[in-house]
C-alpha atoms as a PDB file:
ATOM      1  CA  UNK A   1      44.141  36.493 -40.732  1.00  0.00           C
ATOM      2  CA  UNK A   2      41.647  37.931 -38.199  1.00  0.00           C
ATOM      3  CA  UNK A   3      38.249  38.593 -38.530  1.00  0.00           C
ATOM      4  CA  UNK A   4      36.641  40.630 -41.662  1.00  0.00           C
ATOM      5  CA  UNK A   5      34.739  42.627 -39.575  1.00  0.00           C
ATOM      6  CA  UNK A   6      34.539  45.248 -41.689  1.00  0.00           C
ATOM      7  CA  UNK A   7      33.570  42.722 -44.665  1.00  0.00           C
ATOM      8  CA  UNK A   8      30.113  41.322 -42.513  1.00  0.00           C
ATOM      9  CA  UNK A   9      26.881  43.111 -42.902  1.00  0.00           C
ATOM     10  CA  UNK A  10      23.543  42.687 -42.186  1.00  0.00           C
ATOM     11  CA  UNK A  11      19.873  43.520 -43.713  1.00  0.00           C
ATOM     12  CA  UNK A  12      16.615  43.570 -41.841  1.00  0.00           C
ATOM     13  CA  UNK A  13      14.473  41.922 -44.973  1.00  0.00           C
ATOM     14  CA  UNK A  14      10.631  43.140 -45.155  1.00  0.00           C
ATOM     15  CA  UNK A  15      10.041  41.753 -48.320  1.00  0.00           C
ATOM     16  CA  UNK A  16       9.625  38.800 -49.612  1.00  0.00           C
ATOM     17  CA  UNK A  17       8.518  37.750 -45.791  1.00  0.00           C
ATOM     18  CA  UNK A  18       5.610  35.396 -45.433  1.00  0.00           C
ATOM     19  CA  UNK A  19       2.844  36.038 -42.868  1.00  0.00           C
ATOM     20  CA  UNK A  20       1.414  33.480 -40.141  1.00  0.00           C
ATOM     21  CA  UNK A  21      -0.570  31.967 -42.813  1.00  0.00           C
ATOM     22  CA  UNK A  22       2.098  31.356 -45.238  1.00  0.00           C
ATOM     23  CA  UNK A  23       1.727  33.947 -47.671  1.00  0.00           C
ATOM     24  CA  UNK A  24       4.313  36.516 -49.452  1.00  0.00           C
ATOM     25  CA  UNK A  25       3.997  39.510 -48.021  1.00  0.00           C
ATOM     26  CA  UNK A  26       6.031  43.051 -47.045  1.00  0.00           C
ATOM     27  CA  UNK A  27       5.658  43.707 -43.457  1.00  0.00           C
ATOM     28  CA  UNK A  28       5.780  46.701 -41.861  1.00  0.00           C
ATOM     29  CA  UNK A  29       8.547  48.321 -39.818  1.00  0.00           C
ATOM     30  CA  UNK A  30       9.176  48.416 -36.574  1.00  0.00           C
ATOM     31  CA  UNK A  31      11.263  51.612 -34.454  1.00  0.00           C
ATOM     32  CA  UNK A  32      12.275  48.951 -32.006  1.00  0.00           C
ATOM     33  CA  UNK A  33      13.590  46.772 -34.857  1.00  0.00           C
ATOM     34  CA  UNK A  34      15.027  49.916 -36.495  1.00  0.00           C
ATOM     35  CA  UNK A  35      17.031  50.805 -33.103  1.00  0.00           C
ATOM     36  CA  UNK A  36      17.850  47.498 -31.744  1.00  0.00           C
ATOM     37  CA  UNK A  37      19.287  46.273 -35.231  1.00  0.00           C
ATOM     38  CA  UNK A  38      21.415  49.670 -35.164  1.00  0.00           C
ATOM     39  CA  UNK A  39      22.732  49.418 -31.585  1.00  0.00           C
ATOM     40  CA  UNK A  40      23.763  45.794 -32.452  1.00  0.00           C
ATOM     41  CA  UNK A  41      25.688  46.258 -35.415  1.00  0.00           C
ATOM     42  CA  UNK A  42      27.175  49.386 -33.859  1.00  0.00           C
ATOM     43  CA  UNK A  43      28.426  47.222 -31.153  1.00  0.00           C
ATOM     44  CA  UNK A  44      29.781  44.471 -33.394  1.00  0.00           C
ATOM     45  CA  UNK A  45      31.299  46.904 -35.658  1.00  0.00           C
ATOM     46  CA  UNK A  46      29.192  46.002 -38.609  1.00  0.00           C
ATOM     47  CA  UNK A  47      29.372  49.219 -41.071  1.00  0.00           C
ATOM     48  CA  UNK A  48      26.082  48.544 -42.411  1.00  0.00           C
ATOM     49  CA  UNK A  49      22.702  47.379 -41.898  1.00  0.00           C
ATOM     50  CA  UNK A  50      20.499  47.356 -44.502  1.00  0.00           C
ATOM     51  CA  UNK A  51      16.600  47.900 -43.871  1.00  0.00           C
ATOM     52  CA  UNK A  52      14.728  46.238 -46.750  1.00  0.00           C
ATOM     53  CA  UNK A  53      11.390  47.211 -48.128  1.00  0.00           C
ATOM     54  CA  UNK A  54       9.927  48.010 -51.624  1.00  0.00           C
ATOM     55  CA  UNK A  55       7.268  50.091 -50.034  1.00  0.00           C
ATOM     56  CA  UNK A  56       7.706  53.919 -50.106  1.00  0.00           C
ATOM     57  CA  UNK A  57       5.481  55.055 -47.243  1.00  0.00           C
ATOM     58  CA  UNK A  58       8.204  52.724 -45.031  1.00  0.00           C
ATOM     59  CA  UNK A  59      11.143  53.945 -46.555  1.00  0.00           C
ATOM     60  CA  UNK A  60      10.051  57.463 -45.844  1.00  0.00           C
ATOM     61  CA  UNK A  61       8.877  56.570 -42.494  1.00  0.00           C
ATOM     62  CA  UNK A  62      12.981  54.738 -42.213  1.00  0.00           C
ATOM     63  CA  UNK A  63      13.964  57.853 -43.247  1.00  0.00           C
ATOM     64  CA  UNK A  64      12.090  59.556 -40.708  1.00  0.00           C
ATOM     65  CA  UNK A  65      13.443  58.417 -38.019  1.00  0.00           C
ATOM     66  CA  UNK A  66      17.480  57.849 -39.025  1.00  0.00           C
ATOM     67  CA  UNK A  67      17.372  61.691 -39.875  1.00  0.00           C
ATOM     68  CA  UNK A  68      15.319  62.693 -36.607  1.00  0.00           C
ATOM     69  CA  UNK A  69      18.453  60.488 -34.281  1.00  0.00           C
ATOM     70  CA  UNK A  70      21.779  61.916 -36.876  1.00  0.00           C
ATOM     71  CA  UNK A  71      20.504  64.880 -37.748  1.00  0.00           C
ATOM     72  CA  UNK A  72      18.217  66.520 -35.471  1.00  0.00           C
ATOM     73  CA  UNK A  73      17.320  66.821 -32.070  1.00  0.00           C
ATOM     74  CA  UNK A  74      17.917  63.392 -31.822  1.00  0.00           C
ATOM     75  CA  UNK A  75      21.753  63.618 -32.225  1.00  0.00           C
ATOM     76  CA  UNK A  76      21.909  66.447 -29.501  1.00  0.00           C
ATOM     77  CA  UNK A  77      19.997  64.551 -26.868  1.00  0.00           C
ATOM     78  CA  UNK A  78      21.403  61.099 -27.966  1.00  0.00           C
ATOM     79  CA  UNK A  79      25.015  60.900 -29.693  1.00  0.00           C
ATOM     80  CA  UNK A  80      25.626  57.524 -29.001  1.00  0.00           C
ATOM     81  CA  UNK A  81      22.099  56.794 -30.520  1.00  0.00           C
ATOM     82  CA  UNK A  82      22.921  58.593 -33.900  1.00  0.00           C
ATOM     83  CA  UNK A  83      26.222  56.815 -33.724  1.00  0.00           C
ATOM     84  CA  UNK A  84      24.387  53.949 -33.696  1.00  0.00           C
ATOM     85  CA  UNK A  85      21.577  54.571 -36.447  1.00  0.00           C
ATOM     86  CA  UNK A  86      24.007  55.967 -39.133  1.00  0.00           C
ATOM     87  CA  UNK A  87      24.601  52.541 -39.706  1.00  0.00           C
ATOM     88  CA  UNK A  88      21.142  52.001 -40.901  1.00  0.00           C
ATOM     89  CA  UNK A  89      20.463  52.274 -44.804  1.00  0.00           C
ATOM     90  CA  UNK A  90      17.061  51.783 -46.663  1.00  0.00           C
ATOM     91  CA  UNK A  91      17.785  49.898 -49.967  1.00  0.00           C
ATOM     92  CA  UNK A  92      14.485  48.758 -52.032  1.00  0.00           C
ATOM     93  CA  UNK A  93      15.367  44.941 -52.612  1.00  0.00           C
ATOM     94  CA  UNK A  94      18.321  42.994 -51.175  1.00  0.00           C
ATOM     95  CA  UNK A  95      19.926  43.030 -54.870  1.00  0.00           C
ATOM     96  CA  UNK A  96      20.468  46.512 -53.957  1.00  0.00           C
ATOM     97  CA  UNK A  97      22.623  45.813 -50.948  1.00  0.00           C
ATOM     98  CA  UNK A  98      24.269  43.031 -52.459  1.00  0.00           C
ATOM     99  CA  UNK A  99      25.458  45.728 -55.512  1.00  0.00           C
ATOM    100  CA  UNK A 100      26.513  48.342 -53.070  1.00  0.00           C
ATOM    101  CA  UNK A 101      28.549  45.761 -51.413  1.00  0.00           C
ATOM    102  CA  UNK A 102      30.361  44.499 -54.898  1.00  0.00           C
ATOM    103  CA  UNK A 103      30.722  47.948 -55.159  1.00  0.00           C
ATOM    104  CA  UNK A 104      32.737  48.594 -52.386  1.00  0.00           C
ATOM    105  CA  UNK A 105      34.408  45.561 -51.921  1.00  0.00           C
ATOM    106  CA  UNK A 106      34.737  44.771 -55.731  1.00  0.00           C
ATOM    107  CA  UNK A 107      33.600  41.172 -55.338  1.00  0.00           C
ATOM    108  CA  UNK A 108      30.135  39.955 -54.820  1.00  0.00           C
ATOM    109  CA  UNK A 109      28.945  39.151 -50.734  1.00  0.00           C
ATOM    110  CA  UNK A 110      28.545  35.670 -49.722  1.00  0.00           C
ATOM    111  CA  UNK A 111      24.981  35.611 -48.422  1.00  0.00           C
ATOM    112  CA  UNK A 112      23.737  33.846 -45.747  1.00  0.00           C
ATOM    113  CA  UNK A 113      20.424  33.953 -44.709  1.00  0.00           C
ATOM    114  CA  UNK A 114      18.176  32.776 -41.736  1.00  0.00           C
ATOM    115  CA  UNK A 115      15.554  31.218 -40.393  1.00  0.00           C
ATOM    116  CA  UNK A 116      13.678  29.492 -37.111  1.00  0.00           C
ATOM    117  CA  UNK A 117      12.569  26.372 -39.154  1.00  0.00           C
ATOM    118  CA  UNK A 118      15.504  23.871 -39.112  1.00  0.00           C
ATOM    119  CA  UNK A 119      16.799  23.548 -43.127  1.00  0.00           C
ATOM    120  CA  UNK A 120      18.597  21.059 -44.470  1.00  0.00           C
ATOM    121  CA  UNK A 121      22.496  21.281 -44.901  1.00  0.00           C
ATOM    122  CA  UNK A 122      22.175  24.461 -43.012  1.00  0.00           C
ATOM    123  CA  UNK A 123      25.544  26.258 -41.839  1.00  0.00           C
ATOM    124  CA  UNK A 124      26.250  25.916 -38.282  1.00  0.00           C
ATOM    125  CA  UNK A 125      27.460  29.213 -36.268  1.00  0.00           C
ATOM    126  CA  UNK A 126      30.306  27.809 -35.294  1.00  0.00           C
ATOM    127  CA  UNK A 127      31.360  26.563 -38.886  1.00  0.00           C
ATOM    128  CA  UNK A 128      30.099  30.410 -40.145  1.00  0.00           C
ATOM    129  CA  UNK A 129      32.654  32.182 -37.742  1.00  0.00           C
ATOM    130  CA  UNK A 130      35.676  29.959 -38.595  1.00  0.00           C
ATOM    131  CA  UNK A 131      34.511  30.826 -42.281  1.00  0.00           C
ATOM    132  CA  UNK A 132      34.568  34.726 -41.642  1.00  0.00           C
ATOM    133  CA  UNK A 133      37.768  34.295 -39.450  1.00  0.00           C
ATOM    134  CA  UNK A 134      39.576  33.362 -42.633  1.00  0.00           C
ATOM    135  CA  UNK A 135      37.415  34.814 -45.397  1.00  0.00           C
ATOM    136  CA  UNK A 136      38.465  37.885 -48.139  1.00  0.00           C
ATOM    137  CA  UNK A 137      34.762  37.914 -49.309  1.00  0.00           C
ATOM    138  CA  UNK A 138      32.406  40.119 -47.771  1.00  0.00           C
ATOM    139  CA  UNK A 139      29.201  38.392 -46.426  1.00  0.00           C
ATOM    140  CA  UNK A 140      25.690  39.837 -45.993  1.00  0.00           C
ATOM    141  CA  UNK A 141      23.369  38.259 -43.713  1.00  0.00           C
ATOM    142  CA  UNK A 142      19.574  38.146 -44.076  1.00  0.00           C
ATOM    143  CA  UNK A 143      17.311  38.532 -41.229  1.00  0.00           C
ATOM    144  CA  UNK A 144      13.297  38.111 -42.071  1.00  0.00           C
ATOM    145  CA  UNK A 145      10.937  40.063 -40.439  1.00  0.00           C
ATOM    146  CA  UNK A 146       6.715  38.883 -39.873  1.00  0.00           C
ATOM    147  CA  UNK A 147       7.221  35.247 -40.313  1.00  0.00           C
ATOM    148  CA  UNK A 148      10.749  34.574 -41.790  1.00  0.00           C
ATOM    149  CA  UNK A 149      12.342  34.865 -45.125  1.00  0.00           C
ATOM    150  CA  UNK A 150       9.822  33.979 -48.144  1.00  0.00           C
ATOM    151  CA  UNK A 151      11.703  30.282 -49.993  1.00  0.00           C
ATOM    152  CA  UNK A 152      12.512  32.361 -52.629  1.00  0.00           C
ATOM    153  CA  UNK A 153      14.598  34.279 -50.809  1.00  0.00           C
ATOM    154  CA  UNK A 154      15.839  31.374 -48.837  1.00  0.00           C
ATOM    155  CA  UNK A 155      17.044  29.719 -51.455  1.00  0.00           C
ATOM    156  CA  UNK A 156      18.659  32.720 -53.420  1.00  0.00           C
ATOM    157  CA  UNK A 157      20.818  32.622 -50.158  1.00  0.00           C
ATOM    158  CA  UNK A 158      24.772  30.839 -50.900  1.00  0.00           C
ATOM    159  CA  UNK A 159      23.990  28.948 -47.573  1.00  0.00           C
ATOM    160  CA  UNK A 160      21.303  29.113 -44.975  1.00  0.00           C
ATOM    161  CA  UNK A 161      22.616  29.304 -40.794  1.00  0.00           C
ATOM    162  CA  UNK A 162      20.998  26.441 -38.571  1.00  0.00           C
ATOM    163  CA  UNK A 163      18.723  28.387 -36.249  1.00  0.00           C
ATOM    164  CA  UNK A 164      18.546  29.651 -32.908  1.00  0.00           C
ATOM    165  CA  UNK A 165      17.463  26.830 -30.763  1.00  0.00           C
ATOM    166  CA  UNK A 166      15.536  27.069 -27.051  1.00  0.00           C
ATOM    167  CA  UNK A 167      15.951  24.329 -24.543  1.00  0.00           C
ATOM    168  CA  UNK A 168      12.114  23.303 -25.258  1.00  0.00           C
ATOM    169  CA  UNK A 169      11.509  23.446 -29.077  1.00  0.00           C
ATOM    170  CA  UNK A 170       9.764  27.267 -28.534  1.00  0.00           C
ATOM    171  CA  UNK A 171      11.289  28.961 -31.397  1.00  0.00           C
ATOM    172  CA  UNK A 172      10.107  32.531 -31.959  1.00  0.00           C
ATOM    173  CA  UNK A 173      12.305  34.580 -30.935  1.00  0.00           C
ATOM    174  CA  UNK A 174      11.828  38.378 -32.331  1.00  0.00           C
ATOM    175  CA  UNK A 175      14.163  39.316 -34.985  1.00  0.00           C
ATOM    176  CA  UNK A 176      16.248  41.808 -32.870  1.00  0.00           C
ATOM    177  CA  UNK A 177      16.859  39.183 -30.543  1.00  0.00           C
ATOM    178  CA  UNK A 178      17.744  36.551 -33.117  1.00  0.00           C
ATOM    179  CA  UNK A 179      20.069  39.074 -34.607  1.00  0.00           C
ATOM    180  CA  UNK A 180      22.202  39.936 -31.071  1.00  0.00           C
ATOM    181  CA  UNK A 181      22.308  36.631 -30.704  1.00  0.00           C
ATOM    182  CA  UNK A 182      23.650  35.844 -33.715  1.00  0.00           C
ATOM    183  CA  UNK A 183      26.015  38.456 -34.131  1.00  0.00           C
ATOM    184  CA  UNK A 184      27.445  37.400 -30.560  1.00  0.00           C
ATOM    185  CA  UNK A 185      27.835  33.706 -31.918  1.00  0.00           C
ATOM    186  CA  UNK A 186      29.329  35.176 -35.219  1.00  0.00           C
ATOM    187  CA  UNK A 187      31.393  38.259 -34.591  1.00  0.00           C
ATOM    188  CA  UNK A 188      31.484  38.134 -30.486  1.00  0.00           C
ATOM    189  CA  UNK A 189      34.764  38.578 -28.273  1.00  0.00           C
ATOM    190  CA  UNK A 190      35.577  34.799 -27.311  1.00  0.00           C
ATOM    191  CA  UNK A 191      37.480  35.750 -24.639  1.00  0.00           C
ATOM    192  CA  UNK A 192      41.997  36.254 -25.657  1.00  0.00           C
ATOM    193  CA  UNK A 193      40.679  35.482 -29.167  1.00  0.00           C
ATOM    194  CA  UNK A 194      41.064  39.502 -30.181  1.00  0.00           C
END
């Protein structure tokens, strides 16, 4: 069986996150984030990537934006832009992605989440792509914005991915690098492989 492409999403988290001193916060969003995270999936063929946040003022701003690039303006000036941002979808918690997911699918997600601090028994890429090369289950992957995934969240996660590693032990990559990267490793073209 090939890859489940179509069974491997995403979701930008923005709460629980901590901030640089440790504490549980929601962070704010980001139009870089917001565009970078679409343009990835798009070109990984993930259907959906879910933007995170219990705030209101940042889903409307979310909102904002995905209707300005497929609806508007936006979608005349840009096409391959909205084609990219339809993929986006504001959800309140991640329990909300992970029930429109067994909704679809008719089977709870895996989820996997990540982080830059190394975790024990954490899931290498490698090991995560020969498990979506075989799997029926759809997976969701977490991604935590301001300074990673809160524990909780962390370990609400089915397994946890090792993490990006530098050649010098720098390790702070931003999240829509992280996320390319790791799609590439996950989902990427290895060549005759597809």
């Amino acid at each position: 069986m090939g890859l489940q492409r179509a069974g491997f999403y995403m979701a930008l988290v923005h709460y629980p996150v901590l901030n640089r001193k440790g504490e549980v916060i929601a962070s704010a969003l980001t139009n870089l984030d917001l565009h970078d995270l679409a343009r990835a999936a798009r070109t990984y063929d993930v259907p959906v990537c879910y933007i995170v946040t219990p705030l209101n003022d940042q889903q409307a701003l979310a909102g904002r934006l995905i209707r300005h690039w497929c609806e508007g303006i936006g979608k005349t000036l840009l096409p391959n832009r909205a084609e990219a941002l339809e993929r986006l979808r504001v959800v309140e918690h991640v329990g909300d992605a992970v029930l429109e997911i067994e909704r679809e699918w008719g089977k709870s997600p895996t989820v996997w989440a990540t982080s830059a601090r190394e975790q024990e028994a954490a899931l290498s890429h490698e090991a995560a792509r020969r498990i979506l090369e075989r799997s029926e289950t759809p997976h969701l992957l977490l991604l935590g914005t301001g300074w990673g995934l809160a524990p909780g969240a962390l370990g609400r996660a089915d397994a946890l991915l090792d993490p990006i590693r530098g050649v010098d032990g720098y390790n702070h990559l931003s999240v829509r690098c992280a996320a390319a990267i790791l799609l590439d490793r996950l989902l990427g073209n290895r060549g005759g492989d597809r």
